[in-house]
C-alpha atoms as a PDB file:
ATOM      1  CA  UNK A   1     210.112  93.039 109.927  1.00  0.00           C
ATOM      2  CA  UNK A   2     206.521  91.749 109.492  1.00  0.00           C
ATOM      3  CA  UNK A   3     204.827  89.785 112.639  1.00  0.00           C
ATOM      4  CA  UNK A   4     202.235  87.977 112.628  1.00  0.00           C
ATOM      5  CA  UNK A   5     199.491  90.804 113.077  1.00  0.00           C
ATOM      6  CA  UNK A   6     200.562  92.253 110.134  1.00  0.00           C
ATOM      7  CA  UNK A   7     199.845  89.262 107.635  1.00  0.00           C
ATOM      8  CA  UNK A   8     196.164  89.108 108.894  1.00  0.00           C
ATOM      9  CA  UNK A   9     195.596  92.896 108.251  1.00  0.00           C
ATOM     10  CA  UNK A  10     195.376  94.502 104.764  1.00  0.00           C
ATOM     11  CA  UNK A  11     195.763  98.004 103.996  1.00  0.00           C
ATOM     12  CA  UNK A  12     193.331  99.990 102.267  1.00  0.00           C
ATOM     13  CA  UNK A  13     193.379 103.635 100.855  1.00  0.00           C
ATOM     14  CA  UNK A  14     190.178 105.708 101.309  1.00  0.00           C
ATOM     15  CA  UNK A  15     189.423 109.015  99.140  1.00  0.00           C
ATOM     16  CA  UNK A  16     193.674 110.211  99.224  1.00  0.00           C
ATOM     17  CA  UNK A  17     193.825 109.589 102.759  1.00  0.00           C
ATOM     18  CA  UNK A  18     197.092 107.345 103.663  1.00  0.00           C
ATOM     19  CA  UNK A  19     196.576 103.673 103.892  1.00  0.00           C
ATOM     20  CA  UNK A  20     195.396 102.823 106.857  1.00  0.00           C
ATOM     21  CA  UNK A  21     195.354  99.237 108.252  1.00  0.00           C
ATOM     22  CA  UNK A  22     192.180  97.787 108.101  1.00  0.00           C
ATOM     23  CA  UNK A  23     191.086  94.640 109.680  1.00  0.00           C
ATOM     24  CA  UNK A  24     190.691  91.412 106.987  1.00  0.00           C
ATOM     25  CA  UNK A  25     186.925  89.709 107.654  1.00  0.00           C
ATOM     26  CA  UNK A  26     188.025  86.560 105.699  1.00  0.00           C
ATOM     27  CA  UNK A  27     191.916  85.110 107.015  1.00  0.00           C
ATOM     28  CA  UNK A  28     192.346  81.540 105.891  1.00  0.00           C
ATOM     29  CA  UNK A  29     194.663  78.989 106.273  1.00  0.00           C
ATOM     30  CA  UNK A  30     195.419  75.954 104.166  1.00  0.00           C
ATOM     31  CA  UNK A  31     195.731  72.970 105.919  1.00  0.00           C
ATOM     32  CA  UNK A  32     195.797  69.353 104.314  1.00  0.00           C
ATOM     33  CA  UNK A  33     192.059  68.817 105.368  1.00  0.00           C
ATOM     34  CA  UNK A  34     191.248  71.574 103.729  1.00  0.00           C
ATOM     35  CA  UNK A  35     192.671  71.292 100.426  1.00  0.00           C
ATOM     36  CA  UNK A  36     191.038  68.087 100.417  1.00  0.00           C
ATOM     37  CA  UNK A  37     187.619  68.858 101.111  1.00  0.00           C
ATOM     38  CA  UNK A  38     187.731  71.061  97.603  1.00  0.00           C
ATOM     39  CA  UNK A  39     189.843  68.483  95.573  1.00  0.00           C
ATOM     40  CA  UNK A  40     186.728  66.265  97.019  1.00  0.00           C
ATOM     41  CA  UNK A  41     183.985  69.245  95.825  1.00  0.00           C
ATOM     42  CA  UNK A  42     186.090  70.145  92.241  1.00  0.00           C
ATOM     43  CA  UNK A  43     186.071  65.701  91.997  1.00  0.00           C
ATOM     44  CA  UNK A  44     182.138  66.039  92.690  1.00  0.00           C
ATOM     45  CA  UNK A  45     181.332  68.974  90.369  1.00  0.00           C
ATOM     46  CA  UNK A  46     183.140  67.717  87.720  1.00  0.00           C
ATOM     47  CA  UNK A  47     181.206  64.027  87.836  1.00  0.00           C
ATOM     48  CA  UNK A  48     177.903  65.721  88.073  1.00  0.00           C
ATOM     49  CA  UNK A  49     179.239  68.005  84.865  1.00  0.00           C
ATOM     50  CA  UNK A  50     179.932  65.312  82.786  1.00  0.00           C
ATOM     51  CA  UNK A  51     176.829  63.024  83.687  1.00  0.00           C
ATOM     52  CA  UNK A  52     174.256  66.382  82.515  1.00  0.00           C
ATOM     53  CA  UNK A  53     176.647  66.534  79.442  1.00  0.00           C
ATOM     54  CA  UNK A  54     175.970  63.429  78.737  1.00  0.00           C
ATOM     55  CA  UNK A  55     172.244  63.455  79.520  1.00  0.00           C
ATOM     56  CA  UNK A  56     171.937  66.464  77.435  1.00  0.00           C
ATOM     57  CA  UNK A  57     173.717  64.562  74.021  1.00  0.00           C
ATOM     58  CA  UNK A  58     171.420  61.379  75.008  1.00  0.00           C
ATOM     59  CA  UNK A  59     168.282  63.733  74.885  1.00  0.00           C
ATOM     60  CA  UNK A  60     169.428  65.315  71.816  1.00  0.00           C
ATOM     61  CA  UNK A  61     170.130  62.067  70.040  1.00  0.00           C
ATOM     62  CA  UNK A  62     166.742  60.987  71.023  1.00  0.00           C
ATOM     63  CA  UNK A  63     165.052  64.299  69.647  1.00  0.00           C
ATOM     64  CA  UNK A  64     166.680  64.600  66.419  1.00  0.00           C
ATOM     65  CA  UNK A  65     166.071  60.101  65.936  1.00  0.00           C
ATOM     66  CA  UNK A  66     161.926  61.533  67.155  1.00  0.00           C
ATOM     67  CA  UNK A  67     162.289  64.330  64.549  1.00  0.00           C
ATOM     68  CA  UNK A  68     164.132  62.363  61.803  1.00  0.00           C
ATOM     69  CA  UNK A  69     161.442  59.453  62.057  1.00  0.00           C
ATOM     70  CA  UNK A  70     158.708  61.720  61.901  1.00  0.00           C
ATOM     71  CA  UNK A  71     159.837  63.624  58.998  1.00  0.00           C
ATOM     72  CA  UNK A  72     159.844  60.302  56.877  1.00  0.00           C
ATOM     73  CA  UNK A  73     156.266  59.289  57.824  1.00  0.00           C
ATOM     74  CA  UNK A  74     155.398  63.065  56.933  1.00  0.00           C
ATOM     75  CA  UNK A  75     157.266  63.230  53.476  1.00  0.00           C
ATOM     76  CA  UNK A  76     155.703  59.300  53.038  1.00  0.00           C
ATOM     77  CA  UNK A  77     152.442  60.393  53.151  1.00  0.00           C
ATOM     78  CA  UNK A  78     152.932  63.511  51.140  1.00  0.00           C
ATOM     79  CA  UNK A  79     154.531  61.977  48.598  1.00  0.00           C
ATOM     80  CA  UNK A  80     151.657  59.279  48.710  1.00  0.00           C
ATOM     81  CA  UNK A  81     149.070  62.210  48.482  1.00  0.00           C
ATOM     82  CA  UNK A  82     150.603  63.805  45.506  1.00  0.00           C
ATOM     83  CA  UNK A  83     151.545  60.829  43.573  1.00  0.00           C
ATOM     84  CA  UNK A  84     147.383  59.481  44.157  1.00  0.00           C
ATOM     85  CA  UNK A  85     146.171  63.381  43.106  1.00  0.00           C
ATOM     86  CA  UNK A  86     148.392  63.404  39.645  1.00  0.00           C
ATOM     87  CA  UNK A  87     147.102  59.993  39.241  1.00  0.00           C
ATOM     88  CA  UNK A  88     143.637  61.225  39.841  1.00  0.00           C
ATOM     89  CA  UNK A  89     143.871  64.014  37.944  1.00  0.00           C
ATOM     90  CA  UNK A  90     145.289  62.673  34.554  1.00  0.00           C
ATOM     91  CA  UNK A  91     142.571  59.850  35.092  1.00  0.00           C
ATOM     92  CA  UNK A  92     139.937  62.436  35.086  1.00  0.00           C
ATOM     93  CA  UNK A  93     142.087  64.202  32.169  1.00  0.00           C
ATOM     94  CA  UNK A  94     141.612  61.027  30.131  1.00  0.00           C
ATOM     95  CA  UNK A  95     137.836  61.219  30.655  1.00  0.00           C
ATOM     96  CA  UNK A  96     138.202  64.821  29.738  1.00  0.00           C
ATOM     97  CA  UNK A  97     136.295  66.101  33.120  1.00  0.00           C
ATOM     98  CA  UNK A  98     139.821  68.258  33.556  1.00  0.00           C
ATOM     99  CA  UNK A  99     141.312  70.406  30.774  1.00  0.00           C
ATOM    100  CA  UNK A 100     145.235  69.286  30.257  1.00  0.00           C
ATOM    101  CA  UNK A 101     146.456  73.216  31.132  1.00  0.00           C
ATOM    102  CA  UNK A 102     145.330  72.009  34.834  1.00  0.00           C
ATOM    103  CA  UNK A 103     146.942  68.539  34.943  1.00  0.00           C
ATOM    104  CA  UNK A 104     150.127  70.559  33.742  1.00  0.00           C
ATOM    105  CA  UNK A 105     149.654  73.475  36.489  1.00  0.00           C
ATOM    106  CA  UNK A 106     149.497  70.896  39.190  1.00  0.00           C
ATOM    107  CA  UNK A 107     152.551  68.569  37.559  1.00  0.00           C
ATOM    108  CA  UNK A 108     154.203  71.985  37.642  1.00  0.00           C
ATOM    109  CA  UNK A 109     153.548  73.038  40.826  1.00  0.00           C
ATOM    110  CA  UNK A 110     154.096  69.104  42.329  1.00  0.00           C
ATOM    111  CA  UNK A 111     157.422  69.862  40.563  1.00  0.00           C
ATOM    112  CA  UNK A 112     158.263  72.667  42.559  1.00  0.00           C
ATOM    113  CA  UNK A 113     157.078  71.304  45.937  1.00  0.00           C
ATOM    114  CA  UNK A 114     159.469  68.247  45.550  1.00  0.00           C
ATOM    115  CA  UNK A 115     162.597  70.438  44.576  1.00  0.00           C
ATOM    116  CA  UNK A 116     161.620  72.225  47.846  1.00  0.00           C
ATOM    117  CA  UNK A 117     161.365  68.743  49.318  1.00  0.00           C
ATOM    118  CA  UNK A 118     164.702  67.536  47.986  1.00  0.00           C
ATOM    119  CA  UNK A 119     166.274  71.025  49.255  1.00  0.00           C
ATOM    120  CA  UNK A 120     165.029  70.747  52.871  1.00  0.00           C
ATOM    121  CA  UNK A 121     166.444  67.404  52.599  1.00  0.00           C
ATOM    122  CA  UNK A 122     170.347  68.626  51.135  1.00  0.00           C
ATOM    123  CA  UNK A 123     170.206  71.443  54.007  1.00  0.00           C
ATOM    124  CA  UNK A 124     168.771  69.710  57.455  1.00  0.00           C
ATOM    125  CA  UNK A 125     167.339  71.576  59.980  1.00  0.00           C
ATOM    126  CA  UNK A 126     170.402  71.216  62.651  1.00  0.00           C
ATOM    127  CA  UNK A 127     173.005  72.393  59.825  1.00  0.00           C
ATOM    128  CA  UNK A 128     172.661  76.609  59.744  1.00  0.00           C
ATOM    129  CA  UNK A 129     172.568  78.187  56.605  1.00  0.00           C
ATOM    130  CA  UNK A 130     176.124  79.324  56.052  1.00  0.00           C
ATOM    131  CA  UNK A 131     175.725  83.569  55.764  1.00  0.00           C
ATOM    132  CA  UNK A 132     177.593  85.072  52.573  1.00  0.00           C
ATOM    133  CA  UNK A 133     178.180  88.277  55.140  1.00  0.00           C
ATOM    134  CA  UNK A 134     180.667  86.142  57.592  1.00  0.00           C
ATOM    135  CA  UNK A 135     182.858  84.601  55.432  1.00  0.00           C
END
């Protein structure tokens, strides 16, 4: 019943009209060449996929090793900085050039800094704070 005009036309309704044939702008045909030329193109995309995937996980590696290392030299120094300032300050609370309510105010508030320390420490920067609202 259907020749061969009829496969490369495709019928199309317009506002309740009847269907009326309607020429197709795009016929193609598979042909062995063909087929191969986009298992070739799929092969390609696919290679060039991977290799940014795995230039993206190479650059993030590298980042968080940058920020890791730097992070230590920071809370070296700090640590340092504080440790040399108590000293400093209990030396000059010896001497008594410093009352002993401000040697405890700054042991206090040293205190505080390094349980903030330890914290950022327990809960990294790349791990998300889990939200109470979406469990």
């Amino acid at each position: 019943m259907s020749t061969e005009n009829d496969s490369k036309v495709v019928k199309k309704r317009i506002k309740n009209e009847p269907l009326q044939p309607v020429e197709s702008e795009h016929t193609s045909e598979w042909n062995p060449k063909s087929v191969e030329n986009i298992i070739r193109l799929i092969d390609t995309l696919a290679k060039d996929y991977l290799q940014f995937r795995r230039e993206d996980s190479d650059a993030k590696i590298q980042r968080l090793s940058k920020v890791a290392e730097h992070n230590r030299r920071l809370t070296y120094s700090l640590v340092i900085f504080l440790a040399a300032l108590i000293v400093l300050m209990a030396v000059l609370t010896i001497y008594d050039k410093v009352t002993g309510d401000a040697l405890l105010f700054l042991a206090g508030t040293v205190t505080g800094y390094i349980i903030t320390l330890i914290q950022s420490f327990i809960l990294s920067p790349i791990e998300e704070v889990p939200n109470p609202e979406s469990m």
